[in-house]
C-alpha atoms as a PDB file:
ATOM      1  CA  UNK A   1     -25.881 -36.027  17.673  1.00  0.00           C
ATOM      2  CA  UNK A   2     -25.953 -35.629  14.002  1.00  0.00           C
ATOM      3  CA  UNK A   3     -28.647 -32.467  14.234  1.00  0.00           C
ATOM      4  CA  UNK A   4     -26.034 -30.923  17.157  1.00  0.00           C
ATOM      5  CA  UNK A   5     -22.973 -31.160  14.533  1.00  0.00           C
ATOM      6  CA  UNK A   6     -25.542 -29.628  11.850  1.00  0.00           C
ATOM      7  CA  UNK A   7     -26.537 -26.516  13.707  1.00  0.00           C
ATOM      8  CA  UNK A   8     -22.804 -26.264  14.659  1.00  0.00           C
ATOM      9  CA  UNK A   9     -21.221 -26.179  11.265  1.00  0.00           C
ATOM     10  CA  UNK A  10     -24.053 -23.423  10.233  1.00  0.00           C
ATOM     11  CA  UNK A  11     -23.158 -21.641  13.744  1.00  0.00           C
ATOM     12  CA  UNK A  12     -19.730 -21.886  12.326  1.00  0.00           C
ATOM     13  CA  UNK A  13     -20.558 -20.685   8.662  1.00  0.00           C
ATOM     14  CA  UNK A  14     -22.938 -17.932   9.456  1.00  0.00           C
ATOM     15  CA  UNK A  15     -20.362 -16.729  11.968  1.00  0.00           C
ATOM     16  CA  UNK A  16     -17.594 -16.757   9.168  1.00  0.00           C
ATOM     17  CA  UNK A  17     -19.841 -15.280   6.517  1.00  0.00           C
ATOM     18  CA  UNK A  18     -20.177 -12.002   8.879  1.00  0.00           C
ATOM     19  CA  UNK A  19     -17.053 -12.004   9.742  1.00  0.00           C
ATOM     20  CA  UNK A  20     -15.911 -11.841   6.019  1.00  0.00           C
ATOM     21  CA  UNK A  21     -18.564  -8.815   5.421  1.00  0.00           C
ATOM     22  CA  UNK A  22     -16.933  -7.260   8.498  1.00  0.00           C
ATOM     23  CA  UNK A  23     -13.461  -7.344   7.542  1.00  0.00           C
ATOM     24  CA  UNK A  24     -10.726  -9.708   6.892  1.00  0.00           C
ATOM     25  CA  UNK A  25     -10.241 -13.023   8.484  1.00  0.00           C
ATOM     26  CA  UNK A  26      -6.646 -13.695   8.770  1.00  0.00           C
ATOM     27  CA  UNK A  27      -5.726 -17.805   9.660  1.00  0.00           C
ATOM     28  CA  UNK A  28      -1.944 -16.900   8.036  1.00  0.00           C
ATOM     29  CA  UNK A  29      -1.494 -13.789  10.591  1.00  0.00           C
ATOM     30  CA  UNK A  30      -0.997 -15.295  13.892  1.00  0.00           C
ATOM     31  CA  UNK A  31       0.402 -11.725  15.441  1.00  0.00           C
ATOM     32  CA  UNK A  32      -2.902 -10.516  14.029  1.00  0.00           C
ATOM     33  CA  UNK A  33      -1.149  -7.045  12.428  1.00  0.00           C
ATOM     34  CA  UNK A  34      -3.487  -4.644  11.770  1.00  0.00           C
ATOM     35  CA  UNK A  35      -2.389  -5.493   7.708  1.00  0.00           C
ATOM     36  CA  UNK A  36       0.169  -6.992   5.554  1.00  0.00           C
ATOM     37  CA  UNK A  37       2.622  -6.211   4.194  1.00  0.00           C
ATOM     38  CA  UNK A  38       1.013  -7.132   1.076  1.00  0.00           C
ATOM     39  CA  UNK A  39      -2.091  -5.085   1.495  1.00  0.00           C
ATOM     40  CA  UNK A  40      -0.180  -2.108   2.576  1.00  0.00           C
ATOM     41  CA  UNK A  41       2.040  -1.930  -0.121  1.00  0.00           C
ATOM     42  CA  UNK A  42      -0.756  -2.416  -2.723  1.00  0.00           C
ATOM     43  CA  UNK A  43      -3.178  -0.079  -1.041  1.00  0.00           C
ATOM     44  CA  UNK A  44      -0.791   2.540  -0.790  1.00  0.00           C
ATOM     45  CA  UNK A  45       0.315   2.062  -4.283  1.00  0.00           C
ATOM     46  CA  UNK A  46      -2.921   2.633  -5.732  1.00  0.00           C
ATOM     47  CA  UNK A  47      -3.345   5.609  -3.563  1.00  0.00           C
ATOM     48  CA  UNK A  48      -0.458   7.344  -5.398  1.00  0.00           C
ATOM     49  CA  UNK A  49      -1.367   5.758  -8.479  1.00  0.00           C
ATOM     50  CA  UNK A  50      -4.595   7.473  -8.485  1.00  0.00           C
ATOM     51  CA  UNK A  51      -3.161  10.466  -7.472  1.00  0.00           C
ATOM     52  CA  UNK A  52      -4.480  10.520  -3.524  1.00  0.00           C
ATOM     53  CA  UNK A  53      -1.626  11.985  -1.842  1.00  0.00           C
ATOM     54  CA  UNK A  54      -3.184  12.961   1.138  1.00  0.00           C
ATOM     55  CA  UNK A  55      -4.185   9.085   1.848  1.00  0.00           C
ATOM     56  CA  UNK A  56      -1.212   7.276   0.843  1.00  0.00           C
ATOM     57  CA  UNK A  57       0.436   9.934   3.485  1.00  0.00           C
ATOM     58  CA  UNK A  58      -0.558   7.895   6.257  1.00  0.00           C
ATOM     59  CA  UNK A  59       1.584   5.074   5.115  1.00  0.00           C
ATOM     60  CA  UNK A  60       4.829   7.131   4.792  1.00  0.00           C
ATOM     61  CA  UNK A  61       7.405   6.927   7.755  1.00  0.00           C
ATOM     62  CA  UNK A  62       5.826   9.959   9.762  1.00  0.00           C
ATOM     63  CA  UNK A  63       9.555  11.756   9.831  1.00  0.00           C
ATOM     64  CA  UNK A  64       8.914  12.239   6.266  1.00  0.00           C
ATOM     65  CA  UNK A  65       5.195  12.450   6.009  1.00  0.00           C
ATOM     66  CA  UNK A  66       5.782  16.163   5.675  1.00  0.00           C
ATOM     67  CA  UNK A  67       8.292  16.411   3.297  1.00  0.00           C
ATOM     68  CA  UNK A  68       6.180  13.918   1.135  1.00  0.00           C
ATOM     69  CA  UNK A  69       3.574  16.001   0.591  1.00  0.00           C
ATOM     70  CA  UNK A  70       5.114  18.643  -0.581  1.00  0.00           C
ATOM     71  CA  UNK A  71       7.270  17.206  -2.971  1.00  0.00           C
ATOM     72  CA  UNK A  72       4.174  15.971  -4.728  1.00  0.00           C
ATOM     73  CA  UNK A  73       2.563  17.997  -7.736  1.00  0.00           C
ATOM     74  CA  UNK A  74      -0.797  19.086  -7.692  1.00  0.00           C
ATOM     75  CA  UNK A  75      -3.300  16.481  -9.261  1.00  0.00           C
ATOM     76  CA  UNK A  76      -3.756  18.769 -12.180  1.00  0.00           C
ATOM     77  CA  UNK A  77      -0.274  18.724 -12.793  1.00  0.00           C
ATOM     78  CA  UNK A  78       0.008  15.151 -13.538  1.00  0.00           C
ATOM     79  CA  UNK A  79      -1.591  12.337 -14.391  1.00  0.00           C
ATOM     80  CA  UNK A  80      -0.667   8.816 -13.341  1.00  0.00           C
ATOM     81  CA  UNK A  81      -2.071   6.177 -15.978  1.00  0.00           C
ATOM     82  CA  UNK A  82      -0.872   2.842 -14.343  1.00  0.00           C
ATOM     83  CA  UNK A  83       2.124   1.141 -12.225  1.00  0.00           C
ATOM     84  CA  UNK A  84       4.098  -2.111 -12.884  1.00  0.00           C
ATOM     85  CA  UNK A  85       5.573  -2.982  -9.412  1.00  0.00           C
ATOM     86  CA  UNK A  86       8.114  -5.276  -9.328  1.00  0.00           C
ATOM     87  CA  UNK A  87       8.187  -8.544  -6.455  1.00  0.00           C
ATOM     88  CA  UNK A  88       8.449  -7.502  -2.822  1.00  0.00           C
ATOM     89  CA  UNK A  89      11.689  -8.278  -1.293  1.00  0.00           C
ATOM     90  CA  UNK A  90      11.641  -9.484   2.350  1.00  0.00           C
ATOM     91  CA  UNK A  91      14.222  -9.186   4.873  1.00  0.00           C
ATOM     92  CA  UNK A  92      15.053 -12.212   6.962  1.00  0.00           C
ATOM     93  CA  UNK A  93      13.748 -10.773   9.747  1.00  0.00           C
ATOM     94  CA  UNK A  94      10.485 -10.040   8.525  1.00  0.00           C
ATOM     95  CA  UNK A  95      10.237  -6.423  10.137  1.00  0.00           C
ATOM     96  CA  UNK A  96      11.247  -4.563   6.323  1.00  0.00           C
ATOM     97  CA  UNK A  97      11.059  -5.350   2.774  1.00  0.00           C
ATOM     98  CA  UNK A  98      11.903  -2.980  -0.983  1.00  0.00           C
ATOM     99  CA  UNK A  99      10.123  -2.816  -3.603  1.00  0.00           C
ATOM    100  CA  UNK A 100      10.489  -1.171  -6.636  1.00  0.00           C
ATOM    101  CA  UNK A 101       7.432   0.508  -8.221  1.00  0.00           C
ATOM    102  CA  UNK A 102       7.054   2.123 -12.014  1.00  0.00           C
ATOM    103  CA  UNK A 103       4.711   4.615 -12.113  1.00  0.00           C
ATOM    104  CA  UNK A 104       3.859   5.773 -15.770  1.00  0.00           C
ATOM    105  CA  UNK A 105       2.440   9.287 -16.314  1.00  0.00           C
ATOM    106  CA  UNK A 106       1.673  12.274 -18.411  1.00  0.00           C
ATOM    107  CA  UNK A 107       1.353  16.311 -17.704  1.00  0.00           C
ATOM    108  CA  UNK A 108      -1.332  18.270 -18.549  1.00  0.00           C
ATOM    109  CA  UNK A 109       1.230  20.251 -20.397  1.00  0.00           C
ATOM    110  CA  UNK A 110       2.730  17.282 -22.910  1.00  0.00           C
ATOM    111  CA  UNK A 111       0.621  13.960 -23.790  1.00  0.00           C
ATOM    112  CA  UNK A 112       4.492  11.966 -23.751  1.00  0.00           C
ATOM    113  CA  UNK A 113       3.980   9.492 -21.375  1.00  0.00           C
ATOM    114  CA  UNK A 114       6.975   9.271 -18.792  1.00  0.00           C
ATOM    115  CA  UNK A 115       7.864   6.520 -16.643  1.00  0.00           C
ATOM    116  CA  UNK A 116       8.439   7.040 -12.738  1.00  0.00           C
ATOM    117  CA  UNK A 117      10.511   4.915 -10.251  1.00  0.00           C
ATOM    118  CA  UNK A 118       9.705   4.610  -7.051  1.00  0.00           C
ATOM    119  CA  UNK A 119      11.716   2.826  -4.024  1.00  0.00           C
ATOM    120  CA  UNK A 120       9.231   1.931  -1.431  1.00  0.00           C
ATOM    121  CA  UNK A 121      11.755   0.827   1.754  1.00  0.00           C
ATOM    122  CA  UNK A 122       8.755  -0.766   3.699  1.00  0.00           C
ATOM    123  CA  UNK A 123       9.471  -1.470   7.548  1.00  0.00           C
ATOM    124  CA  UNK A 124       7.331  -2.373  10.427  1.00  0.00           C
ATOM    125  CA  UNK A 125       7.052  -0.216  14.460  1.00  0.00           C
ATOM    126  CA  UNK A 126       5.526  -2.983  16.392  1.00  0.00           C
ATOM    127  CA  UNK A 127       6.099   0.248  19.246  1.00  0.00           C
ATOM    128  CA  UNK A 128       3.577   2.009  17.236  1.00  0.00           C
ATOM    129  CA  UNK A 129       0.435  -1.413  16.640  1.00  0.00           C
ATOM    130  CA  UNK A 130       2.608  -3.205  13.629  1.00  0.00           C
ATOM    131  CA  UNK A 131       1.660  -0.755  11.086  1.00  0.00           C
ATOM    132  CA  UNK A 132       3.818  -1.132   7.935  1.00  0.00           C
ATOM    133  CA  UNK A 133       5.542   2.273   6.853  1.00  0.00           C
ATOM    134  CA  UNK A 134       7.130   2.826   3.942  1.00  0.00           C
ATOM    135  CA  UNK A 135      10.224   5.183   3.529  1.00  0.00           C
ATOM    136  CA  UNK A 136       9.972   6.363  -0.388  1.00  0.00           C
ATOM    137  CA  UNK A 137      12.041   7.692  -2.926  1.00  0.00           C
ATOM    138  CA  UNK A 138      11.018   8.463  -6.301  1.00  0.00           C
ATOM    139  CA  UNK A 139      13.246   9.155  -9.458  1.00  0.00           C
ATOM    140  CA  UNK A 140      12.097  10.968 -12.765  1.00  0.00           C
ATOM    141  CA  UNK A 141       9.127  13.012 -11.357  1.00  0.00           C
ATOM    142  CA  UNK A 142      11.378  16.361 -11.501  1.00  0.00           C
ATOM    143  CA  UNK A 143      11.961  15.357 -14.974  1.00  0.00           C
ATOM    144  CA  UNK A 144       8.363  14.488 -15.906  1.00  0.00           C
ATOM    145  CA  UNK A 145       7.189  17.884 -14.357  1.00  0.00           C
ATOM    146  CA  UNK A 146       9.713  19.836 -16.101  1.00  0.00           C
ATOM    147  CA  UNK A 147      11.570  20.904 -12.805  1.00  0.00           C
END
């Protein structure tokens, strides 16, 4: 009995180790979304943080996923050089959350670093898989471009 409940528990561990390399395990997710909240929000965050547009676009709500990217400089316009984002704050219902993100930058015109805010309105379409969206608005990018 004892070399059946061995060979189990390594079935068991080998099983979880590939699933790990695979992708991510989630025990808190019992809807099984295709991500957080959490990971969206950071992943797209990054994405504009390192100046990936394009990418982060497929986050954005797509009624806006147009007008998005073309109120977005060109890369060698502007250079982000890190974010402080502030805690996420969850609606009761779980289906949206704001956060507030400060993006701090510099153009290849003027080394002064300026600081951008962004308002990332984050909701979930459980019509469209539960993908997060987020609905954004940023303030001080005219400013920091000049515009």
């Amino acid at each position: 009995m004892r070399r059946i409940r061995l060979a189990f528990a390594a079935a068991l561990l080998t099983a979880t180790m590939g699933a790990c390399a695979f992708g991510e395990i989630r025990l808190n997710d019992p809807l099984q979304r295709e991500i957080s909240l959490e990971d969206a929000q950071h992943r797209y965050t990054v994405l504009v943080r390192w100046s990936d547009f394009e990418k982060a676009s497929k986050f954005v709500d797509p009624e806006q996923r147009g007008a998005y990217l073309t109120n977005f400089p060109d890369f060698r316009e502007i250079r982000f050089t890190e974010y402080q984002s502030k805690p996420l704050t969850v609606e009761p219902d779980l289906a949206s959350a704001t956060v507030e993100v400060t993006y701090y930058a510099y153009t290849t015109v003027s080394p002064i670093e300026a600081a951008i805010t962004e308002t990332q309105q984050w909701y979930r379409d459980p019509g469209v898989g539960n993908h997060w969206f987020v609905r954004s608005t940023f303030s001080g990018l005219d400013a920091a471009l000049g515009r």
